[in-house]
Protein backbone atom coordinates (compact mmCIF):
# COMPACT_ATOMS: atom_id res chain seq x y z
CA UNK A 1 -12.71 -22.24 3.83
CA UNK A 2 -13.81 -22.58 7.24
CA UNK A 3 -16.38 -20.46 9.00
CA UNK A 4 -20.80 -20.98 8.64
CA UNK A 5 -22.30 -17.94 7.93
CA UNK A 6 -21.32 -14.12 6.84
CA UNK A 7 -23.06 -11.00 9.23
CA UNK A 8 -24.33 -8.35 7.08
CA UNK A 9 -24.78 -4.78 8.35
CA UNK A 10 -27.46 -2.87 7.18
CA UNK A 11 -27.36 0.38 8.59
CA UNK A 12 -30.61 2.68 7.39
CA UNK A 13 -31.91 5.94 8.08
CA UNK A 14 -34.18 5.20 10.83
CA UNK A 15 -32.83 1.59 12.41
CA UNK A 16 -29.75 -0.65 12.14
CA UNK A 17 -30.11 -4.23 11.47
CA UNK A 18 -27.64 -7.73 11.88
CA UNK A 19 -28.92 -10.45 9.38
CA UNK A 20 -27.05 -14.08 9.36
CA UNK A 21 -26.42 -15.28 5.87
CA UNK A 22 -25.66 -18.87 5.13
CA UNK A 23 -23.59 -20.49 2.05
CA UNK A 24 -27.20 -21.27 0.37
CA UNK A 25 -27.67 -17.46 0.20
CA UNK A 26 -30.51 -17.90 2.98
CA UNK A 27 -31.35 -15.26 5.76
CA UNK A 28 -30.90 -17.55 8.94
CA UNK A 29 -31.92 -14.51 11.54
CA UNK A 30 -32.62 -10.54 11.60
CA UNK A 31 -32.22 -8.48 14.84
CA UNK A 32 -33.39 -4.74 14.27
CA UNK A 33 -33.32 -2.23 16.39
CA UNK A 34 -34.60 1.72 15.60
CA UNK A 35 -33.05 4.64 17.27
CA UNK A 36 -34.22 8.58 17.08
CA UNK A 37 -34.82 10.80 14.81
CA UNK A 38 -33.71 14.55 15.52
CA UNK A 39 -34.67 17.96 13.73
CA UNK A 40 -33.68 20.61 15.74
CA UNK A 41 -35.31 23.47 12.74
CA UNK A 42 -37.70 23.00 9.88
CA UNK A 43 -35.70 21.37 7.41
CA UNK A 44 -32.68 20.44 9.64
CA UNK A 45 -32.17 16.09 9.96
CA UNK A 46 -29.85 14.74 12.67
CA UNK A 47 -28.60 11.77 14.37
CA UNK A 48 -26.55 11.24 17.55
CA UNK A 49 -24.06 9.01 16.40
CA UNK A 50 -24.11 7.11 19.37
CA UNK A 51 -27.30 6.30 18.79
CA UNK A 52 -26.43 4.91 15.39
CA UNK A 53 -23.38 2.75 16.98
CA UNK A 54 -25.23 1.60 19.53
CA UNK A 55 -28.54 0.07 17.80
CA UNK A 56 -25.49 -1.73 15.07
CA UNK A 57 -23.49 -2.98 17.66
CA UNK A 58 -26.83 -3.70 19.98
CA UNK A 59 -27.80 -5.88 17.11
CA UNK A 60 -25.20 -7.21 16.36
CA UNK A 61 -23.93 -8.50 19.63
CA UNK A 62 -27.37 -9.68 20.20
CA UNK A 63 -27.61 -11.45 17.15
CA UNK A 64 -24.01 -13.64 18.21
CA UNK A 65 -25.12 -14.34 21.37
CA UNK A 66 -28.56 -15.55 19.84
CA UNK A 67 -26.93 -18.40 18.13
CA UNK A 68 -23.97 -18.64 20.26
CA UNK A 69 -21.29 -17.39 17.74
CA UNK A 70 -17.42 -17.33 17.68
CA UNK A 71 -14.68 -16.18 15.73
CA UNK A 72 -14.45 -19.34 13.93
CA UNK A 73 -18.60 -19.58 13.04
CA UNK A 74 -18.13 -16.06 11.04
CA UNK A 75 -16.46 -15.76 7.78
CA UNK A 76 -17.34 -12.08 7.19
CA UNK A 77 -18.73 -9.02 8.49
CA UNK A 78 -20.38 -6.90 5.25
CA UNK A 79 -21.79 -3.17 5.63
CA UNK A 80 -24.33 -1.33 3.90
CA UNK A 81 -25.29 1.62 4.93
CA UNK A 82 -27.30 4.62 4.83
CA UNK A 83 -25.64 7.04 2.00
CA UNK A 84 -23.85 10.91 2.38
CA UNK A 85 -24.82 11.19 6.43
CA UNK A 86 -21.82 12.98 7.53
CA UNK A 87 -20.03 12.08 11.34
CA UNK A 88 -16.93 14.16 12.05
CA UNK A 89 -14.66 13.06 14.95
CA UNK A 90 -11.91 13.43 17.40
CA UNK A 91 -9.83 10.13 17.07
CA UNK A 92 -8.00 10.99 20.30
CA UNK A 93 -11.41 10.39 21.61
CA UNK A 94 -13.42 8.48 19.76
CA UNK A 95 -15.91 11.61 20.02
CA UNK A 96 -18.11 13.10 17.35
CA UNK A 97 -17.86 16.50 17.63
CA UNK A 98 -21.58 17.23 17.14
CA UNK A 99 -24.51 15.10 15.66
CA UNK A 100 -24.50 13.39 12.07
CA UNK A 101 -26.14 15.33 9.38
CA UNK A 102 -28.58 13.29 7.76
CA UNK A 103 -28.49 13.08 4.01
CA UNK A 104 -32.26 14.12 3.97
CA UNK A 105 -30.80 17.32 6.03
CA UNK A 106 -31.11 21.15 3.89
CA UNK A 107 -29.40 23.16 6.22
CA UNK A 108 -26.68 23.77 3.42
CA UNK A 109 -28.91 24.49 0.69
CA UNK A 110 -27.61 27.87 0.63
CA UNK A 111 -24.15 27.05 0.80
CA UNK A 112 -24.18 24.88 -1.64
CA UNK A 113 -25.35 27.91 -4.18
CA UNK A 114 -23.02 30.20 -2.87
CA UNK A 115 -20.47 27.63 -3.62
CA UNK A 116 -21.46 26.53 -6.81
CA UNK A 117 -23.98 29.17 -8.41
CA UNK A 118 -21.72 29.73 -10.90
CA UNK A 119 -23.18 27.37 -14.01
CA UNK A 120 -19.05 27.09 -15.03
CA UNK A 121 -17.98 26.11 -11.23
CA UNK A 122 -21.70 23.79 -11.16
CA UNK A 123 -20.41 22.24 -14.67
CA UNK A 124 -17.43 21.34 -13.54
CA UNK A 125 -18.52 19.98 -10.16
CA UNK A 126 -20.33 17.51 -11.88
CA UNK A 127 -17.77 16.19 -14.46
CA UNK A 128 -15.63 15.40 -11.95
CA UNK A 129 -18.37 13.89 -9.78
CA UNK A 130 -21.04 12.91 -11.94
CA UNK A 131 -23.16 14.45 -8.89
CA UNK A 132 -25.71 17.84 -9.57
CA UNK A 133 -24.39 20.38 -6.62
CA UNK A 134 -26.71 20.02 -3.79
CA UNK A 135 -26.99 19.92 -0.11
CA UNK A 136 -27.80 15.64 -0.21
CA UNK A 137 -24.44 15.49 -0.94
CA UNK A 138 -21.90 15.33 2.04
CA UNK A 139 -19.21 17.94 0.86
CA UNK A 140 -21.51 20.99 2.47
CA UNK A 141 -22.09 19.02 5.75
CA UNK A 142 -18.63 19.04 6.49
CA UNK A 143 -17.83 22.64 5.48
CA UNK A 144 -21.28 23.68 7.60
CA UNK A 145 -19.72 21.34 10.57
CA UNK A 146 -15.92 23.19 10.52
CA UNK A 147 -17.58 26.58 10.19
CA UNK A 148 -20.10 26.43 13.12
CA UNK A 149 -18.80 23.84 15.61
CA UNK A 150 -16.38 26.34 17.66
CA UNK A 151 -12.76 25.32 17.14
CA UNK A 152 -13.46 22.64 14.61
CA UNK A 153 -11.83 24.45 11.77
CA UNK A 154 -8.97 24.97 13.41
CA UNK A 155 -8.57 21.13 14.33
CA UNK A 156 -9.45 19.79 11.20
CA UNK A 157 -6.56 21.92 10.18
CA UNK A 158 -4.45 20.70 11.97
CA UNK A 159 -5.18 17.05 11.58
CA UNK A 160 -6.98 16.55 14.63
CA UNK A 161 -10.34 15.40 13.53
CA UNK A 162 -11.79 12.88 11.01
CA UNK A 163 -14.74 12.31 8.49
CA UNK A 164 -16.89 9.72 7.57
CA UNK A 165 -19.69 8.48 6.42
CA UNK A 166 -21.46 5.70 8.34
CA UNK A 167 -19.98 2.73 7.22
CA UNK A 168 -16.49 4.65 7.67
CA UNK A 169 -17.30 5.57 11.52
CA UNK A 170 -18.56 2.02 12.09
CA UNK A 171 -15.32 0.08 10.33
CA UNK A 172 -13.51 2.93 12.22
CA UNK A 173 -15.40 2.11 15.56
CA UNK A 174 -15.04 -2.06 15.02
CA UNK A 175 -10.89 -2.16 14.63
CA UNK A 176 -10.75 -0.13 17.33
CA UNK A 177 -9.63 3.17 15.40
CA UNK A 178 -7.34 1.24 13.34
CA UNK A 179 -8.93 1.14 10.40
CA UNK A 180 -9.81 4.86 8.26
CA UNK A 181 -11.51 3.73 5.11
CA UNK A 182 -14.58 3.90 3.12
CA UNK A 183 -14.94 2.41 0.05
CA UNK A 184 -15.97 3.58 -3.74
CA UNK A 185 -19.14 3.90 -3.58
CA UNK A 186 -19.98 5.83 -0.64
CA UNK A 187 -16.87 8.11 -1.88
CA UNK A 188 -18.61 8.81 -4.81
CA UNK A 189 -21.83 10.11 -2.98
CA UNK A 190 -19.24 13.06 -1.22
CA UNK A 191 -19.46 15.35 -3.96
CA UNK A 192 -15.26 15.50 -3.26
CA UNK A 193 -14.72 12.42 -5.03
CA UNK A 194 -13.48 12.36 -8.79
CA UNK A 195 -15.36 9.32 -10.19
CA UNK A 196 -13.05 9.09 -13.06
CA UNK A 197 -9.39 9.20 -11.83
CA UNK A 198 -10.62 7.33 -8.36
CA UNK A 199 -9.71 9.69 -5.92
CA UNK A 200 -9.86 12.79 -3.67
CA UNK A 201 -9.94 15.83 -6.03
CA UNK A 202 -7.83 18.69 -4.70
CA UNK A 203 -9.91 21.01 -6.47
CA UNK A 204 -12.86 20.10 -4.91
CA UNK A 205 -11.32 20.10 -1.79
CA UNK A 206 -10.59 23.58 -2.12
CA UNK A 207 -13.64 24.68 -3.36
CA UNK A 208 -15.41 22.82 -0.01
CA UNK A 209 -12.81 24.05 1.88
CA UNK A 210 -12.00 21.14 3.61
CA UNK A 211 -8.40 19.23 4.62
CA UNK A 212 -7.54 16.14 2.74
CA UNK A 213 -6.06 14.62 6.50
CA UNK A 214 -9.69 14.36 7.61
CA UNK A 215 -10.56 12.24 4.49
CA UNK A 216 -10.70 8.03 4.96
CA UNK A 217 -8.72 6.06 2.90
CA UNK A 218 -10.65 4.94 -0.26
CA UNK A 219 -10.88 1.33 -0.97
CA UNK A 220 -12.92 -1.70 -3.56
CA UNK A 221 -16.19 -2.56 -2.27
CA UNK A 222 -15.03 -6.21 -2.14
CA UNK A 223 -12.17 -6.41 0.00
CA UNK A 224 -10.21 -5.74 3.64
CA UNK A 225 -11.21 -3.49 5.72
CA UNK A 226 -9.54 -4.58 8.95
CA UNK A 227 -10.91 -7.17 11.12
CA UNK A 228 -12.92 -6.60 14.55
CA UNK A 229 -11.50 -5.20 18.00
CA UNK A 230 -13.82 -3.92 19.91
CA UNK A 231 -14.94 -4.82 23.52
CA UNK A 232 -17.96 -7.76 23.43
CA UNK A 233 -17.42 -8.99 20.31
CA UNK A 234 -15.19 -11.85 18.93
CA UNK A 235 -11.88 -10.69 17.65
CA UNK A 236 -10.60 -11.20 14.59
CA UNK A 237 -13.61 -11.25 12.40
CA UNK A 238 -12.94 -9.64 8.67
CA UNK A 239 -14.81 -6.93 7.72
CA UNK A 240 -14.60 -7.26 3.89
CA UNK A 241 -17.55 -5.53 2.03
CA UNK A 242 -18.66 -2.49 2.45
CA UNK A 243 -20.99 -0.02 -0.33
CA UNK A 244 -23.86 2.26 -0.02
CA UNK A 245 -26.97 1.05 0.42
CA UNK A 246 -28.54 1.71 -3.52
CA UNK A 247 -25.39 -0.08 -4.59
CA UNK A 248 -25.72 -3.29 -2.33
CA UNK A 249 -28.78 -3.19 -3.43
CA UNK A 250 -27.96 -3.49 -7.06
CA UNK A 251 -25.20 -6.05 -6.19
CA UNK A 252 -27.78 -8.27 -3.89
CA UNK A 253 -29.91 -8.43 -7.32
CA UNK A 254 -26.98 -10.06 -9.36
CA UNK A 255 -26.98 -6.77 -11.40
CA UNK A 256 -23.41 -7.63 -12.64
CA UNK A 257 -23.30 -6.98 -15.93
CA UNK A 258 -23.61 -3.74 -18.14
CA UNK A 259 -27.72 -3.26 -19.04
CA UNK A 260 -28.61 -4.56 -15.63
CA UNK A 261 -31.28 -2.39 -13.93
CA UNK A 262 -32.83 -2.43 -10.02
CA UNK A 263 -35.52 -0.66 -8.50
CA UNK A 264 -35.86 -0.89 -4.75
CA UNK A 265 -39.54 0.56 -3.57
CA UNK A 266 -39.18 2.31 -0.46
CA UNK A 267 -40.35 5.32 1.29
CA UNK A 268 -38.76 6.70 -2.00
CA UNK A 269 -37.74 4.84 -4.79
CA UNK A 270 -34.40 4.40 -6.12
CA UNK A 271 -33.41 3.02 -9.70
CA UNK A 272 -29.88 2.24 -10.09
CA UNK A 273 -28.65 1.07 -14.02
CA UNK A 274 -25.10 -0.77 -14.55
CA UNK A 275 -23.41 0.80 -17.34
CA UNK A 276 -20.10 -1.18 -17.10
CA UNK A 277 -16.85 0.68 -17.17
CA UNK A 278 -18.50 3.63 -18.94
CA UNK A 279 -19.62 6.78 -16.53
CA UNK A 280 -22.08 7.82 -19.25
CA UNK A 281 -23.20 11.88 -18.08
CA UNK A 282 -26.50 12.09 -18.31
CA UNK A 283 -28.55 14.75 -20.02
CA UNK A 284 -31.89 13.81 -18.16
CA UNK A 285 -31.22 14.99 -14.45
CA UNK A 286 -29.82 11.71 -13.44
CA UNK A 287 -27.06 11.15 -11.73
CA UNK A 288 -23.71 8.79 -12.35
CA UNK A 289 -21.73 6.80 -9.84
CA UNK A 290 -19.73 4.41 -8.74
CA UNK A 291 -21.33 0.90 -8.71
CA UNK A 292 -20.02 -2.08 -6.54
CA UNK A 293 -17.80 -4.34 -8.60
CA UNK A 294 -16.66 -8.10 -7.30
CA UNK A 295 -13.23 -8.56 -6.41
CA UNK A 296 -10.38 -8.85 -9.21
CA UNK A 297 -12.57 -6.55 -11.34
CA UNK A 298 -10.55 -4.50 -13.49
CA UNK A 299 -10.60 -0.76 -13.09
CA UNK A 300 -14.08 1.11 -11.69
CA UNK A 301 -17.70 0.48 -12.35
CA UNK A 302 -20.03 2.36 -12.31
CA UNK A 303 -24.31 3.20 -12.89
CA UNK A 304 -26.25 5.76 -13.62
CA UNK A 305 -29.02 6.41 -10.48
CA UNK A 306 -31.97 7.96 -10.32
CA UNK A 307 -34.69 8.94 -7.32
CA UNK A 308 -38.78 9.31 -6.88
CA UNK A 309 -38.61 11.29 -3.66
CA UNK A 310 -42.42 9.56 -2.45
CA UNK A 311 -42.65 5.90 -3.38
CA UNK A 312 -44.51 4.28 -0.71
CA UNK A 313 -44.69 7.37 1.25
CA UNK A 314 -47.80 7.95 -0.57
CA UNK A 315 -49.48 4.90 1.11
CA UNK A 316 -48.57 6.22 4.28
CA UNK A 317 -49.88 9.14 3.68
CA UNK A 318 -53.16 7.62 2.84
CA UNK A 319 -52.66 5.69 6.04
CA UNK A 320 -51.36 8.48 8.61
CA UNK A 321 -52.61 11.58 7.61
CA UNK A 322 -56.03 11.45 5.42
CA UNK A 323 -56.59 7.85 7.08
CA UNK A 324 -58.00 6.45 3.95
CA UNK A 325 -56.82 3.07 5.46
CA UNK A 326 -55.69 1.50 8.24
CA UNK A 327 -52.57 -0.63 6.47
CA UNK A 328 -50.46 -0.71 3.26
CA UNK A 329 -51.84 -3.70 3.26
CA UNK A 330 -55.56 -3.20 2.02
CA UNK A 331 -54.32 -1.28 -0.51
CA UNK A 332 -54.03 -4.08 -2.87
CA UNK A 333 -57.15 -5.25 -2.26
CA UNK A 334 -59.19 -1.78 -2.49
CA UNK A 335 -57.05 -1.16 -5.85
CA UNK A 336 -58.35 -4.41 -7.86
CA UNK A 337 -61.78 -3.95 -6.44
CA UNK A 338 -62.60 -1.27 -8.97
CA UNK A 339 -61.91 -1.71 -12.78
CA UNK A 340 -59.71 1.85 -13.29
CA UNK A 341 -59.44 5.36 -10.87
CA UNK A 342 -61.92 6.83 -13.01
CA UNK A 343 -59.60 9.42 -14.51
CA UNK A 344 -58.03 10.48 -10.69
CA UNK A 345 -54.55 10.70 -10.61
CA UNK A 346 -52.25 11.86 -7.69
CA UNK A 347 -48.95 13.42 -8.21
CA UNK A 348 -47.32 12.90 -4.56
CA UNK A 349 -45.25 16.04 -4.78
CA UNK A 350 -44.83 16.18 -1.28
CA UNK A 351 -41.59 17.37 -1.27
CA UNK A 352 -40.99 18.20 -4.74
CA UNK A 353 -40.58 16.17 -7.41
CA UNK A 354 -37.30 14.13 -8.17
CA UNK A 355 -35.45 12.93 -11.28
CA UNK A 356 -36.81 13.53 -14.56
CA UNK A 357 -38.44 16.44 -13.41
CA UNK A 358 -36.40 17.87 -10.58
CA UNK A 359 -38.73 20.73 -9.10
CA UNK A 360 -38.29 21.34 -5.85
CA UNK A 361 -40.99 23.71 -5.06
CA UNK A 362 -43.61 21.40 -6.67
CA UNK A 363 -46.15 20.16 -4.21
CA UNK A 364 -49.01 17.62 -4.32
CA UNK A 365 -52.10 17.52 -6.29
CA UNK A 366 -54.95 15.45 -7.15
CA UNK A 367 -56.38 16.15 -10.32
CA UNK A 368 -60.11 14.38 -12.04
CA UNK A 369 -61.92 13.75 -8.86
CA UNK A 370 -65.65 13.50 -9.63
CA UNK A 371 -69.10 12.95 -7.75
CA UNK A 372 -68.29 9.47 -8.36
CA UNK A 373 -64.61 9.16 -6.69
CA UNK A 374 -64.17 7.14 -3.26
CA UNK A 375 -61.66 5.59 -1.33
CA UNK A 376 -60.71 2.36 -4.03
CA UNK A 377 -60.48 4.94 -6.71
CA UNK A 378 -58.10 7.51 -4.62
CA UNK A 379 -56.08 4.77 -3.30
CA UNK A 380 -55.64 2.80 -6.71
CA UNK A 381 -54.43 6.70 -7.62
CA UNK A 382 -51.80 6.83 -5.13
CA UNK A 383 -50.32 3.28 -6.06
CA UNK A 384 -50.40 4.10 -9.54
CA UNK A 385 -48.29 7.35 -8.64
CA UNK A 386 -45.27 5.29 -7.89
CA UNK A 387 -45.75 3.79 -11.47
CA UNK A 388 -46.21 6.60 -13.18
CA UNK A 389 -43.20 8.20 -11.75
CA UNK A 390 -41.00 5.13 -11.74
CA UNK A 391 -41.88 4.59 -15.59
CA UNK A 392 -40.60 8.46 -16.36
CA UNK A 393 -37.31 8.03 -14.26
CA UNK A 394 -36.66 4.43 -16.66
CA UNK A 395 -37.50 6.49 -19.94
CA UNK A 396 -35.18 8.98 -18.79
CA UNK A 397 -32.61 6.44 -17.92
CA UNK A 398 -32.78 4.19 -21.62
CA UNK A 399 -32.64 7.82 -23.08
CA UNK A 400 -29.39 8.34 -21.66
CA UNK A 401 -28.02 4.75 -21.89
CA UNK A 402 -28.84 4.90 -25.39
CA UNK A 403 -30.63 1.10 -24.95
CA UNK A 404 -33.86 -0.54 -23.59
CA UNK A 405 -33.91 -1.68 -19.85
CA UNK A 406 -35.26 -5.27 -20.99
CA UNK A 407 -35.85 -6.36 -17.71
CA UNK A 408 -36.31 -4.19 -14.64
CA UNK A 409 -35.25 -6.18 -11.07
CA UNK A 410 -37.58 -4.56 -8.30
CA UNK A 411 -37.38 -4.78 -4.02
CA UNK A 412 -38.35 -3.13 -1.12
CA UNK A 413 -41.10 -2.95 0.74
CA UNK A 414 -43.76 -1.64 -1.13
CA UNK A 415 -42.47 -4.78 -4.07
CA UNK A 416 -44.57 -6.57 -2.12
CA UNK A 417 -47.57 -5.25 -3.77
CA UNK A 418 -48.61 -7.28 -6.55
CA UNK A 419 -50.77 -4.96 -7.98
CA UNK A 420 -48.78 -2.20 -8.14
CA UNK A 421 -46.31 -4.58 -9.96
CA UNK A 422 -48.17 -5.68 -12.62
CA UNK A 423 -49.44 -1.85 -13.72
CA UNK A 424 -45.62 -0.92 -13.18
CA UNK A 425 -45.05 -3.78 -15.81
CA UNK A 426 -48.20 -2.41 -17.69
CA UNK A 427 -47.30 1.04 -17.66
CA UNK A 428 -43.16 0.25 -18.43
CA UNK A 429 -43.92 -1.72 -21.08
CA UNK A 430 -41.23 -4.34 -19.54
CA UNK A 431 -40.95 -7.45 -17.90
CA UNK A 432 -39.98 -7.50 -13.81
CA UNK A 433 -38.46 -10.01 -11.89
CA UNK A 434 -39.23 -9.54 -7.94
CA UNK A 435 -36.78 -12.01 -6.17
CA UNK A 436 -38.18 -14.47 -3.00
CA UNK A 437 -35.84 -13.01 -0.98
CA UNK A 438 -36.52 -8.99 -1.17
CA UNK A 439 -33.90 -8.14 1.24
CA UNK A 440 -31.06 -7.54 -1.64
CA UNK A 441 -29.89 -4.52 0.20
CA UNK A 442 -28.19 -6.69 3.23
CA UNK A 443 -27.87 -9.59 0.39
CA UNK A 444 -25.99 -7.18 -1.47
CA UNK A 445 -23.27 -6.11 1.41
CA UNK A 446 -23.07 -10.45 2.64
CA UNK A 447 -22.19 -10.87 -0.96
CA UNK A 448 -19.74 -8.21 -1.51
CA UNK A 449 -17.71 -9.50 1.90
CA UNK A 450 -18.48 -13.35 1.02
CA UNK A 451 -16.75 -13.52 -2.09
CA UNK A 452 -13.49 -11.39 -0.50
CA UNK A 453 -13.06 -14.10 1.55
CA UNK A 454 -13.77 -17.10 -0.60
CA UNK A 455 -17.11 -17.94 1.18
CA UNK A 456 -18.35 -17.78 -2.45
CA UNK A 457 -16.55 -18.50 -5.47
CA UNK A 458 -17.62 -15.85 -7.54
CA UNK A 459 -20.76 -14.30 -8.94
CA UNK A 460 -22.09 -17.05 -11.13
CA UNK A 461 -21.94 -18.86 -7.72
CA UNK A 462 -24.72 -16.03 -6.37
CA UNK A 463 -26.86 -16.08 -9.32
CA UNK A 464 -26.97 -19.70 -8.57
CA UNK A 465 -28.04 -19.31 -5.49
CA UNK A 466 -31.13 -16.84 -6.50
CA UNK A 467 -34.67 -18.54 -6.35
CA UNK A 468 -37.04 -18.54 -8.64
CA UNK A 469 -38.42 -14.94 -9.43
CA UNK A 470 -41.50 -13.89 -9.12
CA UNK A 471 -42.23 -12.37 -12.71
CA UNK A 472 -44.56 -9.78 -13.82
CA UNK A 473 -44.82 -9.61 -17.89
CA UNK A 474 -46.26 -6.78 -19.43
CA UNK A 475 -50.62 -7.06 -20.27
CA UNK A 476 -51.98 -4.03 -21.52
CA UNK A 477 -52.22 -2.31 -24.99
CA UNK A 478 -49.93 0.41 -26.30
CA UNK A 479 -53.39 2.66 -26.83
CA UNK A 480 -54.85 2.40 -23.46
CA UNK A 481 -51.06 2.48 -22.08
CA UNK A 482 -50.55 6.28 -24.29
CA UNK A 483 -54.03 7.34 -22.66
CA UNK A 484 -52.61 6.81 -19.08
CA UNK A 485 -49.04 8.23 -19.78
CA UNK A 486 -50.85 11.45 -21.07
CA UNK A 487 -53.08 11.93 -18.29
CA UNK A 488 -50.27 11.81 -15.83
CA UNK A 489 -48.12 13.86 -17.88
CA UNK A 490 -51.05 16.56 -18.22
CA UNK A 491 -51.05 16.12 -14.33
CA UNK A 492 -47.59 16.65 -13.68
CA UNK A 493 -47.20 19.99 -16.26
CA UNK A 494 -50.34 21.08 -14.44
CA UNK A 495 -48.10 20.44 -11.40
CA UNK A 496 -44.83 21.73 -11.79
């Protein structure tokens, strides 16, 4: 083995980041760099995909030259990457033919029920899926892009143009157009891909409407994907993992094994459980994909996944908007500094509510505020939210799994928090391990391309190299626990 360190690539929603991973598992350096956020109508999300290649590459390149980097220093290039944004291009050009439509983007709500209104043609869409028909989903973003970008149809048609998601466009973008792939589980998040067989589904690609020679060639997580050729950058470097970001993230927690649970706490929050080489269809508004396997795995993996549309949101909300506070920071602070919230609770239906629940037209409510409610009390509320709603999307998840999540793994930013922790272990009635390093996202996508190339010798290798966790174990009754759980749940009927 020769080579120092593996690059991850974690491309998000609202920057693009290089992180240096050493064999110890240890993030050497980060180099970040944000780009812009478009909506051209209420409800509409864009990016300019230049924008997106050129705060990657940016930090990438700047990130080699940092520590003075060649060929020979880097193993491994791994990319994670934000999930169902849709880029269509001209590879004559190397031109999108418009902007990226953002996952978050609705523009093809109604589309999406014209398509699949039906509750037989919605039925079958997701057992072939495992995906509920909806506009997150990339299928619609291409149709919308081929039936209102003038000519596009017509190209597409005949063979002219490609597809991608983001990690596709950047592999696509680093061989220098020699490499069309994505891999299994950013397929799986097209709402074209049949999770089952492992492949396109003509049927689906009817229904969308949409030629199979636009579609990238579909590949393991842990693997080739071509090696680098592109101007500025050593040559030669193998790309060799690539998943979507809530699967990396799973991954970068050692979640290897059937049973094995991860919730990353973010602006939303996502819980992801691995159920093995079962797609188990779930009859709690969850949804089931594929999961990021290591290499020599046998056959597809996959996990059921569920979302809280406003996890930490709701702190920024207290922070931005009603200016409760001036950091996510105090928030720990002002939520141990009073005993309980006094019988407040928030439901932070900003934008609906997510998974159990999925109502869309819900919106936000505070419910018990008395004479004697301040700011501890409301901001104790809105951390507890993410707890609350966290707690409902695991029930749901062990209801459809048919077994207990024993131990939950959590990241993300808002993991941080130790308070919220500890009630989400109170409230759960389960133990959590936080890691040291929270970062399991990037972790996840270094690990996926180290052990392709023999950087690492398998996974017992990276659970080996996992520090200590912090742990949270649960500390509160099962009668003061009920009292909570029906409180919110009176809040959230009152709600939806």
């Amino acid at each position: 083995m020769s080579g120092t360190y593996v690059i991850a690539l974690d491309q998000g929603t609202t920057s693009s980041r290089a992180i240096l991973v050493d064999h110890d598992g240890q993030m050497v350096d980060v180099v970040q760099r944000e780009f812009e956020q478009i909506y051209p109508k209420p409800g509409w999300v864009e990016h300019n995909p230049h924008d997106i290649l050129n705060s990657q590459l940016g930090s990438l390149t700047e990130l080699i030259a940092r520590h003075g980097l060649t060929t020979e220093d880097i193993v491994a290039i791994g990319i994670d990457n934000q999930r169902e944004t849709t880029i269509v291009w001209d590879p004559a050009t190397g031109l999108p033919i418009s902007n990226a439509i953002v996952w978050q983007c609705r523009r093809t709500a109604d589309l999406v029920e014209e398509l699949c209104g039906e509750a037989s043609v919605a039925a079958e869409v997701r057992a072939r899926t495992g995906l509920m028909p909806d506009a997150y989903f990339s299928a619609s973003k291409i149709r919308w892009l081929l039936d209102n970008v003038p000519g596009a149809r017509a190209r597409a048609e005949a063979g002219e143009l490609l597809f991608g998601t983001v990690d596709t466009y950047l592999v696509w973008v680093l061989t220098g157009g020699l490499v069309h792939a994505t891999d299994v589980t950013n397929a799986s998040r097209t709402m074209l891909f049949n999770i089952h067989e492992g492949c396109w589904d003509p049927w689906l690609l009817e229904l969308f409407g949409i030629p199979a020679s636009m579609l990238p060639e579909v590949r393991p997580s842990s693997g080739s994907f071509g090696e680098t050729s592109y101007p500025g950058l050593p040559a030669g470097i193998p790309i060799a993992g690539v998943a979507g970001d809530q699967q990396a993230a799973l991954f970068g927690q050692c979640c290897f094994e059937a049973g094995q649970a991860k919730n990353t706490y973010g602006t939303g929050c996502f819980m992801l459980l691995n159920t093995g080489h079962e797609a188990i269809e779930s009859k709690n508004s969850l949804v089931t994909t594929i999961a990021a396997s290591a290499p020599g795995t046998e056959g597809l993996e996959y996990a059921l996944e569920g979302s809280v549309f406003v996890g930490g949101a709701v702190v920024q909300w207290l922070r931005d908007e009603v200016g409760l506070i001036r950091s996510a920071a105090e928030t720990e602070y002002l939520a141990t500094s009073v005993k309980d919230t006094g019988g407040v609770y928030i439901v932070p239906a900003f934008t609906g509510l997510g998974a159990p629940w999925w109502s869309p037209d819900a919106r936000g409510a505070i419910f018990g505020i008395t004479r004697g409610t301040g700011q501890a009390q409301l901001v104790r509320a809105a951390l507890e939210s993410i707890a609350y709603q966290v707690s409902d999307l695991a029930v749901a998840m062990e209801a459809d799994a048919g077994k207990p999540i024993d131990v939950l793994n959590v990241d993300g930013g808002a993991a941080a928090n130790n308070f919220l922790m500890q009630f989400q272990s109170n409230i759960l009635d389960r133990t959590l391990h936080r890691p040291q390093n929270r970062e399991t996202t990037a972790m996840g996508a270094a690990y996926l391309a180290g052990l392709a190339t023999g950087f690492w010798s398998g996974t017992d290798e990276l659970r080996s190299l996992r520090a200590s966790d912090d742990v949270f174990t649960p500390e509160m009754d099962a009668e003061a626990r009920e009292e909570l759980l029906a409180g919110w749940h009176e809040a959230i009927r009152r709600t939806v």
